[in-house]
N, C-alpha and C. Protein backbone atom coordinates (compact mmCIF):
# COMPACT_ATOMS: atom_id res chain seq x y z
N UNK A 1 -14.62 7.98 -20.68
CA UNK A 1 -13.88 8.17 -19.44
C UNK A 1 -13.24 6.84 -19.05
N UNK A 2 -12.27 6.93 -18.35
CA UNK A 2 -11.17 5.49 -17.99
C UNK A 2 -10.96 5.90 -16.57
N UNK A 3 -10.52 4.92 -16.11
CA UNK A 3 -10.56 5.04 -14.52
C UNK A 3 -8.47 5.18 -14.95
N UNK A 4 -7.97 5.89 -13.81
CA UNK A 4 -6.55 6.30 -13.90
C UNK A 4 -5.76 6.31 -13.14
N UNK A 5 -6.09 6.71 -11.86
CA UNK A 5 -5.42 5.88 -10.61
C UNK A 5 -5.74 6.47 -9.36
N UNK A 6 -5.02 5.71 -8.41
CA UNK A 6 -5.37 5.72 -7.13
C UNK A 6 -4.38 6.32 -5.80
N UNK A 7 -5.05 7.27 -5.33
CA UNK A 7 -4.12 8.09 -4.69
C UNK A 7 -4.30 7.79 -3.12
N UNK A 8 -3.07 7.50 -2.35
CA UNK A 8 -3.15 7.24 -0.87
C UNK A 8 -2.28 8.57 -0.22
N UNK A 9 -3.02 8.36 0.96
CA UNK A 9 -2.08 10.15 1.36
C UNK A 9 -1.34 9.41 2.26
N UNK A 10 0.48 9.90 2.54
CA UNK A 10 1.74 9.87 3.52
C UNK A 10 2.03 10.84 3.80
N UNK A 11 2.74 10.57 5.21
CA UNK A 11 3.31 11.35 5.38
C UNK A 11 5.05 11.74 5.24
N UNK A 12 5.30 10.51 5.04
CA UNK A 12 6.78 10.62 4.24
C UNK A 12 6.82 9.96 2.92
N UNK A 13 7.02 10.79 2.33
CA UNK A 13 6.63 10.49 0.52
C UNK A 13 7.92 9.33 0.20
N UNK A 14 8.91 10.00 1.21
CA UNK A 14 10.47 8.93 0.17
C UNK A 14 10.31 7.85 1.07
N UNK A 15 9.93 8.04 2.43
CA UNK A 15 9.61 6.42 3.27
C UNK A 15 8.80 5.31 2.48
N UNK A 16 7.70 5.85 1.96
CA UNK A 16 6.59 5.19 1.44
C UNK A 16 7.18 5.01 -0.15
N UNK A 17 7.70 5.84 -0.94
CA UNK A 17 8.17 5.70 -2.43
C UNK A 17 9.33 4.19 -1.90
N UNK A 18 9.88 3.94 -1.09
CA UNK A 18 10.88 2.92 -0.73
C UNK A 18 9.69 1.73 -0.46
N UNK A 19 8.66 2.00 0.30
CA UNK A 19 8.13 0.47 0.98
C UNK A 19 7.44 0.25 -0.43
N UNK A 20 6.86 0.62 -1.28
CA UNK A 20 6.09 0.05 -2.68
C UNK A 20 7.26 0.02 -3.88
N UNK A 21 8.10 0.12 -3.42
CA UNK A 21 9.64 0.13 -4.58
C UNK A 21 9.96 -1.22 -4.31
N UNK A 22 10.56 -1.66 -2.67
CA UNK A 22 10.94 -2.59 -1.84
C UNK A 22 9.84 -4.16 -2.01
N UNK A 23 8.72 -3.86 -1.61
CA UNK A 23 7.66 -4.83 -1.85
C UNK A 23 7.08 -5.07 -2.82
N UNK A 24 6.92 -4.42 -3.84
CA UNK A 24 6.15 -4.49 -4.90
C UNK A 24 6.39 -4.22 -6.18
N UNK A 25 7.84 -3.60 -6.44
CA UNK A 25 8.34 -3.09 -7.58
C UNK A 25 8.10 -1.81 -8.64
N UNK A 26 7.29 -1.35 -7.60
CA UNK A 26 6.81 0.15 -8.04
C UNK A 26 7.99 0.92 -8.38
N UNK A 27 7.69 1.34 -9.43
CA UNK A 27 9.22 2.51 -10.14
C UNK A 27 8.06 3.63 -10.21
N UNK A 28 9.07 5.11 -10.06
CA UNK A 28 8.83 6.29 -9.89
C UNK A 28 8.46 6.50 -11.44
N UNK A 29 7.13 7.46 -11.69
CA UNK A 29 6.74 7.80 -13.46
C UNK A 29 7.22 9.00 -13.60
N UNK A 30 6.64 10.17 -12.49
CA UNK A 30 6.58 11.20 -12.56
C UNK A 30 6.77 11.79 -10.97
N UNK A 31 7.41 12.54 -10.17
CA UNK A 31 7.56 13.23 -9.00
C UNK A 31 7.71 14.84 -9.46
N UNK A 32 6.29 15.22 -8.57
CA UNK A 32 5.99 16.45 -8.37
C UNK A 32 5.76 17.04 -7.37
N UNK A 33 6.75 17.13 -6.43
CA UNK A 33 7.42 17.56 -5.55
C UNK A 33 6.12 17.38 -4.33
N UNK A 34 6.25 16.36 -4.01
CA UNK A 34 5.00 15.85 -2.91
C UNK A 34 3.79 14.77 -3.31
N UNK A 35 3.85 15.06 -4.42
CA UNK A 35 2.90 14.18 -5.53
C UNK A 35 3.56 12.80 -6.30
N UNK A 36 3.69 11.76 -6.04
CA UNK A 36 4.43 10.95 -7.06
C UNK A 36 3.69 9.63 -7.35
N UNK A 37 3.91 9.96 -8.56
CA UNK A 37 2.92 8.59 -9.31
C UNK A 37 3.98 7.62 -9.87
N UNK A 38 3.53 6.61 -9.55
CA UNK A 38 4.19 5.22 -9.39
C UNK A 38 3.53 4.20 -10.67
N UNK A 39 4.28 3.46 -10.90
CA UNK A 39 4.08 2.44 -12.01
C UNK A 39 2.56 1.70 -11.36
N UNK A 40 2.01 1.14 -12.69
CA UNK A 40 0.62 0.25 -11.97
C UNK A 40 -0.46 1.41 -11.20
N UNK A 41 -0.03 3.02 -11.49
CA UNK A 41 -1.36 3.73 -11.08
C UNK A 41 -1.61 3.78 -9.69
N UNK A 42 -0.62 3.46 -8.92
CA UNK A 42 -0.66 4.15 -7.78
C UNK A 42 -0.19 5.67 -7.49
N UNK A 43 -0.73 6.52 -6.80
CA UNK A 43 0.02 8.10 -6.57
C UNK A 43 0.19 7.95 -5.27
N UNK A 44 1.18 8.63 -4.35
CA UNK A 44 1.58 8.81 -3.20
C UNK A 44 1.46 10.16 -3.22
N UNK A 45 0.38 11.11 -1.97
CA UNK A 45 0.59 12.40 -1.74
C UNK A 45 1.02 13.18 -0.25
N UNK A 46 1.58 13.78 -0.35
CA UNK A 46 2.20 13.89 0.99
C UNK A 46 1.00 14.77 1.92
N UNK A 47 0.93 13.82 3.21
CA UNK A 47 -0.11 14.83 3.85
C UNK A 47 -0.73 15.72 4.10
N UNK A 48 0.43 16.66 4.23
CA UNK A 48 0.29 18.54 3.77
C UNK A 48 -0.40 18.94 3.11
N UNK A 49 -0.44 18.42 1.99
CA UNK A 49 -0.91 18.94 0.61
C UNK A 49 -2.42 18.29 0.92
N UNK A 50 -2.92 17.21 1.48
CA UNK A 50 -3.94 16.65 1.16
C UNK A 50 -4.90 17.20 2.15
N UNK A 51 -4.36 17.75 3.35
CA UNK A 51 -5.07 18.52 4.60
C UNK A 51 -5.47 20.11 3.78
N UNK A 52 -4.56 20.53 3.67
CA UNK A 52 -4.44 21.86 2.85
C UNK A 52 -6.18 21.68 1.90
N UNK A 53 -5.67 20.83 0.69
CA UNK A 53 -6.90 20.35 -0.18
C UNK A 53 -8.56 20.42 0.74
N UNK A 54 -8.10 19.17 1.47
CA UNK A 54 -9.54 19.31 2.47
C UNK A 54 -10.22 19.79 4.01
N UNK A 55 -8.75 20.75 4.07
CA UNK A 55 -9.28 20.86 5.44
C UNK A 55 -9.74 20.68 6.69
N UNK A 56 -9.54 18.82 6.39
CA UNK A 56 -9.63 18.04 7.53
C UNK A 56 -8.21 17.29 8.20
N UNK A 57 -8.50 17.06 8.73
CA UNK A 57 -7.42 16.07 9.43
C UNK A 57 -7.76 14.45 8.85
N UNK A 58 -6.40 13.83 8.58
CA UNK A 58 -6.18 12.42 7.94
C UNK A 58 -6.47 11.28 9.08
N UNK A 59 -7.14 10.27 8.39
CA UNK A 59 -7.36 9.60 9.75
C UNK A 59 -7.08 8.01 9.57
N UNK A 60 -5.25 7.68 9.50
CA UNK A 60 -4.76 6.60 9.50
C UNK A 60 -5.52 5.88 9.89
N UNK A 61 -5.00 3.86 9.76
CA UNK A 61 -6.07 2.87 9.80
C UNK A 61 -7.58 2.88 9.82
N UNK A 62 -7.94 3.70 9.21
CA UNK A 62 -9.39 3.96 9.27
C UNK A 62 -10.32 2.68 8.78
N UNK A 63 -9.73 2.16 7.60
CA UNK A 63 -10.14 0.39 7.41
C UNK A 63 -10.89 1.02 6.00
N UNK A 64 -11.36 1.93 5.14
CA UNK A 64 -12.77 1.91 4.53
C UNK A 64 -12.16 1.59 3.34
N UNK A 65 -10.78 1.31 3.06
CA UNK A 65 -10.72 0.76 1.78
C UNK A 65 -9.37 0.16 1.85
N UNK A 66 -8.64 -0.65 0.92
CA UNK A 66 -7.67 -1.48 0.64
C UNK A 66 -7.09 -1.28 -0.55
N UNK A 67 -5.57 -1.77 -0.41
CA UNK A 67 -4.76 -1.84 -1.88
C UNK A 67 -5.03 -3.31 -1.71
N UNK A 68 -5.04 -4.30 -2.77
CA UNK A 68 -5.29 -5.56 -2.84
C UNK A 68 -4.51 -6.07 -4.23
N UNK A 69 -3.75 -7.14 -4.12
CA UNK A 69 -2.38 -7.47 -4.90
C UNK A 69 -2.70 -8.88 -4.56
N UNK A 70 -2.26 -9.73 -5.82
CA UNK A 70 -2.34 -11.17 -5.71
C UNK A 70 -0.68 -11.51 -6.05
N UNK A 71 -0.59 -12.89 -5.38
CA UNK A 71 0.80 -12.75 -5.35
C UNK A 71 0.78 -14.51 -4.94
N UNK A 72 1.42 -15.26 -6.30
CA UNK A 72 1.07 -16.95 -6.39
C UNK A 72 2.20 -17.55 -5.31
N UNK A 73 3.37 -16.79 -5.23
CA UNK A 73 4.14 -17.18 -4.27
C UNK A 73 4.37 -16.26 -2.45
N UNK A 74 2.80 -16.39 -2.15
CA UNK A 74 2.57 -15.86 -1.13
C UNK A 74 3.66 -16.00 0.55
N UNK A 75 4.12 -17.09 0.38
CA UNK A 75 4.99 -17.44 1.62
C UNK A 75 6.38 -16.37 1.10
N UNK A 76 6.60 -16.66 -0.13
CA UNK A 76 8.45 -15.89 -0.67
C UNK A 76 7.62 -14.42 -0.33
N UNK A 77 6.62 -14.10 -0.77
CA UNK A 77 6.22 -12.52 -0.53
C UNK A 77 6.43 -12.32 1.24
N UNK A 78 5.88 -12.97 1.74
CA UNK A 78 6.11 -12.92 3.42
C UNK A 78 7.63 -12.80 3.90
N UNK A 79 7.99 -13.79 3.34
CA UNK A 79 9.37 -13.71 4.30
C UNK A 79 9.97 -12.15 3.75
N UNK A 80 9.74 -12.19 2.62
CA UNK A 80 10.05 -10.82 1.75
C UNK A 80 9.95 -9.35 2.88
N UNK A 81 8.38 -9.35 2.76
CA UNK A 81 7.68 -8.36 3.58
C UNK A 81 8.78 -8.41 5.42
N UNK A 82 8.22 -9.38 6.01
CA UNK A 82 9.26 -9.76 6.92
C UNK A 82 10.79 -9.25 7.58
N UNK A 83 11.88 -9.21 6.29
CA UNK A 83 13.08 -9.13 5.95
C UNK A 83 13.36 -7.43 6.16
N UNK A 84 11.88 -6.88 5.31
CA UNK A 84 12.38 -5.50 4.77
C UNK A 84 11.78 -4.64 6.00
N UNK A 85 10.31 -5.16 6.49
CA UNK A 85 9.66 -4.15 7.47
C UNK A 85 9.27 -5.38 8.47
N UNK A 86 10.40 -5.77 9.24
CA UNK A 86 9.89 -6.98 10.25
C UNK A 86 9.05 -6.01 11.45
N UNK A 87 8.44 -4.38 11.09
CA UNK A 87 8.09 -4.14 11.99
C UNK A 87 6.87 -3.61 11.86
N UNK A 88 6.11 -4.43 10.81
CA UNK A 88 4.96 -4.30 9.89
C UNK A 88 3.72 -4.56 10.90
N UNK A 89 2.94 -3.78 10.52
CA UNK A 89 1.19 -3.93 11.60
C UNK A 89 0.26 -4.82 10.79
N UNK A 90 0.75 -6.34 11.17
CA UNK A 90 -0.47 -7.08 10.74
C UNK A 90 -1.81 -6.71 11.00
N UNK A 91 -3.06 -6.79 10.10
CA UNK A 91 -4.63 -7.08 10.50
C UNK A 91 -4.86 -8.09 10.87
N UNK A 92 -4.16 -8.74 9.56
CA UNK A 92 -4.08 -10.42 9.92
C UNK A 92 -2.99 -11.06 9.34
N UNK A 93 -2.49 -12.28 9.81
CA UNK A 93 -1.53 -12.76 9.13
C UNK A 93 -1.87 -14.03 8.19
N UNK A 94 -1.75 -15.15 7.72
CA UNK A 94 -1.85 -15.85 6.66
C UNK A 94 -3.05 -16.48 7.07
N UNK A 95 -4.09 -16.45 6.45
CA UNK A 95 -5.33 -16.89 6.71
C UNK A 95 -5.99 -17.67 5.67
N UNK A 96 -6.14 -18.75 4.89
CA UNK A 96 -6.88 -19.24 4.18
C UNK A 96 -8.52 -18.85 4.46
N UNK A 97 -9.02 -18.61 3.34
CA UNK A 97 -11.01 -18.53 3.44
C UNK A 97 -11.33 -20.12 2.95
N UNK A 98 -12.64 -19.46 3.48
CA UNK A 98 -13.38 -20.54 2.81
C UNK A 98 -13.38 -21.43 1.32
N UNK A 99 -13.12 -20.63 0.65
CA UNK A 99 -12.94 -20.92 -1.01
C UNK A 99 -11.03 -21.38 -1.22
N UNK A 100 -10.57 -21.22 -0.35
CA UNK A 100 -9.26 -21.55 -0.80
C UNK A 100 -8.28 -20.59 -0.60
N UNK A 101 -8.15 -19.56 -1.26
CA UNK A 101 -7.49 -18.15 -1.16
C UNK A 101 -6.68 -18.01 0.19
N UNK A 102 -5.48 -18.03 -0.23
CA UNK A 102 -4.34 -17.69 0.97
C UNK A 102 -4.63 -16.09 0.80
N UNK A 103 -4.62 -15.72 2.29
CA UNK A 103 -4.32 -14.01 2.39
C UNK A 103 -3.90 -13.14 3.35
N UNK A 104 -2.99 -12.34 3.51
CA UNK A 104 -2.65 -11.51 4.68
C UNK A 104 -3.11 -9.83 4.57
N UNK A 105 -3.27 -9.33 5.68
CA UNK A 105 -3.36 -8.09 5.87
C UNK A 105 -2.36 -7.30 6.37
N UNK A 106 -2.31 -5.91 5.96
CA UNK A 106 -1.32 -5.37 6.55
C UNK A 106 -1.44 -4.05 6.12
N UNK A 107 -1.13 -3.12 7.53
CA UNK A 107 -0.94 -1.65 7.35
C UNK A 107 0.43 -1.53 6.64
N UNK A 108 0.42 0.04 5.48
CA UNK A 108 1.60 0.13 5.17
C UNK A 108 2.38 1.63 6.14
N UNK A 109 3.30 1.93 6.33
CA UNK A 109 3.96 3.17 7.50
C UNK A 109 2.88 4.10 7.53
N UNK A 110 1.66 4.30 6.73
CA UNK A 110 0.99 5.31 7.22
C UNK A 110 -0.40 4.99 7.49
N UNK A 111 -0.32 3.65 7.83
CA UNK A 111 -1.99 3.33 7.84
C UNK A 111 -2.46 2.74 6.82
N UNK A 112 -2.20 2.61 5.85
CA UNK A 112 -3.40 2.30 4.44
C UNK A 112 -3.43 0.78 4.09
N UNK A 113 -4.64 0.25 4.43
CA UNK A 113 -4.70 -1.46 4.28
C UNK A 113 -4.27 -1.79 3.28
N UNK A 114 -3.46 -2.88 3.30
CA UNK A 114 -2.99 -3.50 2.33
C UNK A 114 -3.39 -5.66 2.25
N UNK A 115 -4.00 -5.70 1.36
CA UNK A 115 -4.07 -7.12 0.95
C UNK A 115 -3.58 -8.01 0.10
N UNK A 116 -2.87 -9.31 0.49
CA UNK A 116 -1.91 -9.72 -0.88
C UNK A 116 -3.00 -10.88 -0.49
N UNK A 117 -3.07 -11.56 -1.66
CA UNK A 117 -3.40 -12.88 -1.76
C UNK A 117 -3.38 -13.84 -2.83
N UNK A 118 -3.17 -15.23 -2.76
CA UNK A 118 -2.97 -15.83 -3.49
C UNK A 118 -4.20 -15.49 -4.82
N UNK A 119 -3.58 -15.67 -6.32
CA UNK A 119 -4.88 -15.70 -7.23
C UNK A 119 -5.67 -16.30 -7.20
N UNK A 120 -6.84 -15.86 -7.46
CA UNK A 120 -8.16 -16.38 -7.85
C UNK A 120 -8.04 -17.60 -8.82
């Protein structure tokens, strides 16, 4: 068994297929009409379908997990991020840790944490 990828639920599939196209260079593999899997093993599913599936209601910023991306030219990624969605929901903004590691937080249009940080 192989691990294969990772699915975040939206609610606008072409909003969100644009912000991981825009920021990150995600190209479209396969679109199945609400379902679209993205280069690097990300899937985007459109809400509908994922309520339908479980019967619950989706529960944006919820925090219990993260996309996490390293990125050596962390300031050009910012102004980047900045430029395209200057109307982005920081967690946090550029924070060095303890060990060194530059890193920001950030919701993407539907809630789902996102972490860039400098490499390890």
């Amino acid at each position: 068994m192989r691990f294969k990828n990772f699915l975040i639920v939206v609610k606008d599939i072409e909003r969100s297929r644009k912000f991981y196209h825009d920021l990150f260079g995600f190209d479209v593999i396969l679109d199945n009409d609400g379902n679209i899997v993205l280069t690097d093993g990300l899937v985007l599913q459109e809400e509908k379908y994922w309520k339908e599936f479980l019967g619950k209601e989706i529960m944006p910023e919820n925090n219990s997990c993260e996309l996490y991306f390293e990125e050596a030219d962390l300031d050009g990624f910012i102004e980047k991020l900045e430029r395209y969605y200057p109307e982005v929901h920081y967690v946090n903004r550029l924070t060095t840790h303890s060990w060194g590691q530059k890193v920001i937080r950030f919701y993407d249009p539907d809630g789902n944490l996102i972490e860039v940080g400098t490499p390890m």
